[in-house]
PDB file of N, CA and C in Angstrom:
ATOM      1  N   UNK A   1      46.810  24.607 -35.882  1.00  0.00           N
ATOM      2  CA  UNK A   1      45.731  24.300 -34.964  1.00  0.00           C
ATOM      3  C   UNK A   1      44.670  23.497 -35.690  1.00  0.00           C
ATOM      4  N   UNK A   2      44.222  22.571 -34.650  1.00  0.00           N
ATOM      5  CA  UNK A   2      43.040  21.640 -35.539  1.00  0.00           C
ATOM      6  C   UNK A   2      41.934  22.052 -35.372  1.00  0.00           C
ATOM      7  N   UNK A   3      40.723  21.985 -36.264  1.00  0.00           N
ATOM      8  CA  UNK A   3      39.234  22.869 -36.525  1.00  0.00           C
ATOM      9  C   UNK A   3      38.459  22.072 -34.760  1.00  0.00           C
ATOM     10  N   UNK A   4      38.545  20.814 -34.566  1.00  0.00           N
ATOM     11  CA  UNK A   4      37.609  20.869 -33.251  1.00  0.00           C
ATOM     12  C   UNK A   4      38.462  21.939 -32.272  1.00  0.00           C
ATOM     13  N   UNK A   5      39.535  21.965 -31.876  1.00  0.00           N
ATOM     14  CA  UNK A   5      39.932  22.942 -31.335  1.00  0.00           C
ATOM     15  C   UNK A   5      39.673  24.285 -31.349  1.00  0.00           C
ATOM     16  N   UNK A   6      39.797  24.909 -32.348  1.00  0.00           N
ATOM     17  CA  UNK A   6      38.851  26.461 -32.980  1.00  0.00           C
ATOM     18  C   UNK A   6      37.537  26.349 -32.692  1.00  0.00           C
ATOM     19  N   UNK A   7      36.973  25.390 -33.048  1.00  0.00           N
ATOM     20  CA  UNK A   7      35.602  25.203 -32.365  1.00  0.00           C
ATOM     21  C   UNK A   7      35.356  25.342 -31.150  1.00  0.00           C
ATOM     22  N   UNK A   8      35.867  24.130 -30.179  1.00  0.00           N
ATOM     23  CA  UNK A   8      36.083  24.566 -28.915  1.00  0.00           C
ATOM     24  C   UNK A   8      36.268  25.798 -28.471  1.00  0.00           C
ATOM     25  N   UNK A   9      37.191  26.465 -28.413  1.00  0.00           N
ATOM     26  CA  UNK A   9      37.975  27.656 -28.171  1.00  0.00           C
ATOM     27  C   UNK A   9      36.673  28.689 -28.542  1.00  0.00           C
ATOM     28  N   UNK A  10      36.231  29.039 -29.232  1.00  0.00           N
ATOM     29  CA  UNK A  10      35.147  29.756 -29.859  1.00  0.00           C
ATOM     30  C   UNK A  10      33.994  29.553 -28.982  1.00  0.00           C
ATOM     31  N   UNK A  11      33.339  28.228 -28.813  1.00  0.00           N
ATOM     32  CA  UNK A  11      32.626  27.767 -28.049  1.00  0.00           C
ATOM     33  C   UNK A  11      32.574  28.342 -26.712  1.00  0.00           C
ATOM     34  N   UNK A  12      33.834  28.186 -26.324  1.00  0.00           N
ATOM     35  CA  UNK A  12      33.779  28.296 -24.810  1.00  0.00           C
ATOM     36  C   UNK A  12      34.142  29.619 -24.756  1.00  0.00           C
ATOM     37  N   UNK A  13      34.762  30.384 -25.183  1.00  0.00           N
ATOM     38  CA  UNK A  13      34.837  31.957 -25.611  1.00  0.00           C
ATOM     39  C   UNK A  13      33.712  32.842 -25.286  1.00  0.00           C
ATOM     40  N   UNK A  14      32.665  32.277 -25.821  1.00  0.00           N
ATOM     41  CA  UNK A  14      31.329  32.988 -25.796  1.00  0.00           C
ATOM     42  C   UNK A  14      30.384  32.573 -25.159  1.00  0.00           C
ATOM     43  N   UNK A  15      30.369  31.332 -24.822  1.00  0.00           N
ATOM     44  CA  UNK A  15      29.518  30.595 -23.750  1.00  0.00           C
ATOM     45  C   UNK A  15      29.997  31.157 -21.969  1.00  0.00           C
ATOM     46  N   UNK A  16      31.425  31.396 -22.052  1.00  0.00           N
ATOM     47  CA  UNK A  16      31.717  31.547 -21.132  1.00  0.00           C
ATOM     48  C   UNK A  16      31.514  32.857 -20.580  1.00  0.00           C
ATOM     49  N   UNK A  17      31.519  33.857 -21.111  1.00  0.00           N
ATOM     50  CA  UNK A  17      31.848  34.987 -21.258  1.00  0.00           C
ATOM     51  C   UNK A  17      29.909  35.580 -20.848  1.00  0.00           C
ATOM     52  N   UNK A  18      28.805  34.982 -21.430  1.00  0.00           N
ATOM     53  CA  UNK A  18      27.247  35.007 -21.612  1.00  0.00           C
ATOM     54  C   UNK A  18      26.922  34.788 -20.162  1.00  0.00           C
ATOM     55  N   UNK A  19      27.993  33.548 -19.465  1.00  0.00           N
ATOM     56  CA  UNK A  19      27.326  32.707 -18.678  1.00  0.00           C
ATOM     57  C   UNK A  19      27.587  33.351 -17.616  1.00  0.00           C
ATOM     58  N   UNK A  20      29.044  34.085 -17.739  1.00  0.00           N
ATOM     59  CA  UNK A  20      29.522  34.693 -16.559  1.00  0.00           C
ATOM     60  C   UNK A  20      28.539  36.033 -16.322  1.00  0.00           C
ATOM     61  N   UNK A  21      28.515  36.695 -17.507  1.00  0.00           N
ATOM     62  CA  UNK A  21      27.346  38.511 -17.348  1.00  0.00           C
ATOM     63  C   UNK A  21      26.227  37.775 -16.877  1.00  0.00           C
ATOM     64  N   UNK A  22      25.460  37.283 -17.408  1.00  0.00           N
ATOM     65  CA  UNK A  22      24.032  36.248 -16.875  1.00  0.00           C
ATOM     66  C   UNK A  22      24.068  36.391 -15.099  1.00  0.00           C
ATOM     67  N   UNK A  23      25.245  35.707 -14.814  1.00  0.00           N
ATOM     68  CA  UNK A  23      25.315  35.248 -13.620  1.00  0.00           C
ATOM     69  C   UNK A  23      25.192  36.695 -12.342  1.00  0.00           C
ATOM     70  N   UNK A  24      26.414  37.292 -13.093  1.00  0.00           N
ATOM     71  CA  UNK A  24      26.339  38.567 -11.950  1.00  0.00           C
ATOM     72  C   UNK A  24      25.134  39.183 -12.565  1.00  0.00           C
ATOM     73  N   UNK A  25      24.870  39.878 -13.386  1.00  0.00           N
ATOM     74  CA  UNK A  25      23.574  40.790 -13.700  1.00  0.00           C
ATOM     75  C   UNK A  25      22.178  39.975 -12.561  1.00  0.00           C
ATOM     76  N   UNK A  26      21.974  38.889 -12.177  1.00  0.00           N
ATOM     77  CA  UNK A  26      21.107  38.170 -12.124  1.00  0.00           C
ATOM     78  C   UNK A  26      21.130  38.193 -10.508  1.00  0.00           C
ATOM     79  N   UNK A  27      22.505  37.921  -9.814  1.00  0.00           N
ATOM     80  CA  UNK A  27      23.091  38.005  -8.592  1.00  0.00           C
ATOM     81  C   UNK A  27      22.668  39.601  -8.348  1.00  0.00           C
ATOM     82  N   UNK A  28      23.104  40.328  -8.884  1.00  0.00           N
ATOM     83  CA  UNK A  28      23.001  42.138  -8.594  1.00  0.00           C
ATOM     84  C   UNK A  28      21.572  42.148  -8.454  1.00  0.00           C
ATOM     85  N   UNK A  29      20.913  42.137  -9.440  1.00  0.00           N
ATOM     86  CA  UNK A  29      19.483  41.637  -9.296  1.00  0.00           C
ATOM     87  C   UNK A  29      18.646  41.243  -8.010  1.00  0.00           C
ATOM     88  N   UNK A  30      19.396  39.889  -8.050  1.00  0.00           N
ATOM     89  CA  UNK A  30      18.610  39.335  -6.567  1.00  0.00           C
ATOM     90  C   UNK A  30      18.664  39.819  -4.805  1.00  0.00           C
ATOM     91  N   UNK A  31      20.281  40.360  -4.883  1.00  0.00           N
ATOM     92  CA  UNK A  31      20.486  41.222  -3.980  1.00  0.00           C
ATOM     93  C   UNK A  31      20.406  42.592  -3.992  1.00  0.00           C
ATOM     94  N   UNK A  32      19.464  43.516  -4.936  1.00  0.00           N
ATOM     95  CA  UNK A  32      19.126  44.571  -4.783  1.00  0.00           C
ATOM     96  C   UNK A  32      20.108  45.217  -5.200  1.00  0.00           C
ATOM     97  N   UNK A  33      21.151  45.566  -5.663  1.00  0.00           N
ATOM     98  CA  UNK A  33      22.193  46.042  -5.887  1.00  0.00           C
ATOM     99  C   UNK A  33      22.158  46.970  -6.817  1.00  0.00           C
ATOM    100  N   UNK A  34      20.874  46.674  -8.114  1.00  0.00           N
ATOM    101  CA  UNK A  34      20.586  47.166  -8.984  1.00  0.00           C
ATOM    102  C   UNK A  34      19.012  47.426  -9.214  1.00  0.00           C
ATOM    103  N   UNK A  35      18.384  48.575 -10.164  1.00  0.00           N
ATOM    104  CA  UNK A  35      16.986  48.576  -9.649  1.00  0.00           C
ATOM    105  C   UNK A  35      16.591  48.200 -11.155  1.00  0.00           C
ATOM    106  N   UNK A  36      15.514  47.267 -11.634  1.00  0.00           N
ATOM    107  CA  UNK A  36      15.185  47.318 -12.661  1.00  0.00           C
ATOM    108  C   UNK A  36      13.507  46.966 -13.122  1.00  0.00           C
ATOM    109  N   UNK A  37      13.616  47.744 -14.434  1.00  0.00           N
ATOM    110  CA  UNK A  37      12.249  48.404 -14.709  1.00  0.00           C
ATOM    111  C   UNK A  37      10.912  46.788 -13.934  1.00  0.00           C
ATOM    112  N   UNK A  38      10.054  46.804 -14.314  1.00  0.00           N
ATOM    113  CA  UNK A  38       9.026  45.790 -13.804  1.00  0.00           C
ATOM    114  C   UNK A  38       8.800  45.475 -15.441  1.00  0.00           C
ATOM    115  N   UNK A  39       8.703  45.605 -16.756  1.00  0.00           N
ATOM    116  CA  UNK A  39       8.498  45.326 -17.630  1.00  0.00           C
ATOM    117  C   UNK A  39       9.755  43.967 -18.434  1.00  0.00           C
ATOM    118  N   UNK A  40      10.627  44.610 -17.754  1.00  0.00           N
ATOM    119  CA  UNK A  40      11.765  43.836 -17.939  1.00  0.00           C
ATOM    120  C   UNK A  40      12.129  42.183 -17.512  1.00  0.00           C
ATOM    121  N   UNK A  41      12.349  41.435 -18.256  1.00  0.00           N
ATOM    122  CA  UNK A  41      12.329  40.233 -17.375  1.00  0.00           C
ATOM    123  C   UNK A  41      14.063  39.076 -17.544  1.00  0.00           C
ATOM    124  N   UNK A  42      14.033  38.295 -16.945  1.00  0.00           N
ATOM    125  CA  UNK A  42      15.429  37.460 -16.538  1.00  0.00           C
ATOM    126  C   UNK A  42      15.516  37.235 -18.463  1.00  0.00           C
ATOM    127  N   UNK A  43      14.610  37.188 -18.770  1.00  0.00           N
ATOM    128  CA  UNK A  43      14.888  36.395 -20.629  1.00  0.00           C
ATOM    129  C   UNK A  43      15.988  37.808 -21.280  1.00  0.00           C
ATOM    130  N   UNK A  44      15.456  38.734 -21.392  1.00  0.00           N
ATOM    131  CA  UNK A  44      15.938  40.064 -21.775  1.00  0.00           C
ATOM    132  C   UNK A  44      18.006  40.234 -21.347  1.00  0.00           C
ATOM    133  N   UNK A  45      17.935  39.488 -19.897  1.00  0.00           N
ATOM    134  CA  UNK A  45      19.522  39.596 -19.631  1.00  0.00           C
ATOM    135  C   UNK A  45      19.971  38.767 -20.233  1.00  0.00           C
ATOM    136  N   UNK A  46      19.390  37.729 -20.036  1.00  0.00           N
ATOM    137  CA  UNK A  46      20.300  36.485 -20.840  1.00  0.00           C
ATOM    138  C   UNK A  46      20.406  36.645 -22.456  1.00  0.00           C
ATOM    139  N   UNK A  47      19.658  37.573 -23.018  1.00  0.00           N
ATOM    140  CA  UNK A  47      19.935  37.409 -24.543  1.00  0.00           C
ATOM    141  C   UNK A  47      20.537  38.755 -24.596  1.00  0.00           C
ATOM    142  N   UNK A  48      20.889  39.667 -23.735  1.00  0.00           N
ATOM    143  CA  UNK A  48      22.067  40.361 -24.013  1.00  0.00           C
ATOM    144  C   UNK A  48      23.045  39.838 -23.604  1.00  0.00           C
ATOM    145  N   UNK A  49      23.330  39.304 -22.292  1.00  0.00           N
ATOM    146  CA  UNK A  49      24.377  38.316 -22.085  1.00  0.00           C
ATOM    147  C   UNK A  49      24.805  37.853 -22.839  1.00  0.00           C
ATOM    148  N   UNK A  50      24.404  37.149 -23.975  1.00  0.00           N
ATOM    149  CA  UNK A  50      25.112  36.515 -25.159  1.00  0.00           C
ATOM    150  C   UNK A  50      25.640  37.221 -26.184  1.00  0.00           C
ATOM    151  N   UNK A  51      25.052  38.481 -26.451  1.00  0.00           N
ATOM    152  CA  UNK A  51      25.205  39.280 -27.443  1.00  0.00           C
ATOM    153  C   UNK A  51      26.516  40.203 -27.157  1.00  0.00           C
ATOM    154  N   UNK A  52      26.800  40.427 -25.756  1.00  0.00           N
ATOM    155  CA  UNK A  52      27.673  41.363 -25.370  1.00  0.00           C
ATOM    156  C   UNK A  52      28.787  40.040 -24.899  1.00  0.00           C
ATOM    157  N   UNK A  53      28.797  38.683 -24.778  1.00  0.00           N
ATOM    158  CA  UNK A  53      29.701  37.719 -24.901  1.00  0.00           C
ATOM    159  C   UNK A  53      30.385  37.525 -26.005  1.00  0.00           C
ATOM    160  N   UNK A  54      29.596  37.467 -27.330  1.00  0.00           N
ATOM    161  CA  UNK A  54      29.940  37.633 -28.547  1.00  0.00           C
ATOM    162  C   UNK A  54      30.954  38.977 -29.128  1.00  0.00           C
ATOM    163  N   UNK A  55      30.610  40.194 -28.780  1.00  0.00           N
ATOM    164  CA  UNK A  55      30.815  41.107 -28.686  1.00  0.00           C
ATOM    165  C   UNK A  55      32.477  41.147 -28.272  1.00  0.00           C
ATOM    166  N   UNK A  56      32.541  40.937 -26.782  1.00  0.00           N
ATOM    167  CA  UNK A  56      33.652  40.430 -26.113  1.00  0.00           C
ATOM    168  C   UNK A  56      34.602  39.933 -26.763  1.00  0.00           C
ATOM    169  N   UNK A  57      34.262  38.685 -27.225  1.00  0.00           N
ATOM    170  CA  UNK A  57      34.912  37.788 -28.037  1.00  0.00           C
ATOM    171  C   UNK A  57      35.377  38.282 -29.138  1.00  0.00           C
ATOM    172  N   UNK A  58      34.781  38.769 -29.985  1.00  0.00           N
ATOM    173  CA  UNK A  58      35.141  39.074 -31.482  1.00  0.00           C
ATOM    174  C   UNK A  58      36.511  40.074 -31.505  1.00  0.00           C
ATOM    175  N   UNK A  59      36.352  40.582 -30.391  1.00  0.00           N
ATOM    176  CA  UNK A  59      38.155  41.485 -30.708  1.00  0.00           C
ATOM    177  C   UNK A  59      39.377  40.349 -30.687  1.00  0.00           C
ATOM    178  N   UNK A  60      39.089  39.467 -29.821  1.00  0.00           N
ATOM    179  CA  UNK A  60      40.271  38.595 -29.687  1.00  0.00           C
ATOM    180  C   UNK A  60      40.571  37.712 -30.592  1.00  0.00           C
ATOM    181  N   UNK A  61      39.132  37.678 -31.592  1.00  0.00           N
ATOM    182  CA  UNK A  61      39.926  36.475 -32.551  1.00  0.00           C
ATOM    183  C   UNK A  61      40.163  37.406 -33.662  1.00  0.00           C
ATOM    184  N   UNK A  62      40.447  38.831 -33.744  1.00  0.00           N
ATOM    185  CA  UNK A  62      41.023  39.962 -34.859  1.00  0.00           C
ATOM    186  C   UNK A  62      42.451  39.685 -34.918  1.00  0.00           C
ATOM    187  N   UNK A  63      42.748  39.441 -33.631  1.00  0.00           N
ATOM    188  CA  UNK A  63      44.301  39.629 -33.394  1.00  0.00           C
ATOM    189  C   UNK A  63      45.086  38.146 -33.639  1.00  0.00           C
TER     190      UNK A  63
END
């Protein structure tokens, strides 16, 4: 395999994965679905979003 490829693949691994939790957490959110604190704000999901994308990711490139 060639390194822009691993790159890629990696890239979109975790981008994808951030963009997708972001999206529903944010959707649940807007339609009430979920109740959350008033201290809390949209910045807070998105930087777990990434962290738990990462997260995600890292088992699959063990194997």
């Amino acid at each position: 395999m060639s390194k822009p490829f691993i790159v890629n693949l990696l890239l979109c691994l975790a981008l994808g994965n951030s963009v997708g939790i972001t999206s529903i957490v944010l959707t649940a959110k807007k339609l009430k679905w979920v109740q959350v604190p008033d201290d809390i704000n949209n910045q807070y999901f998105i930087g777990v979003s990434f962290l738990s994308g990462i997260c995600f990711t890292m088992p699959l490139l063990v194997f």
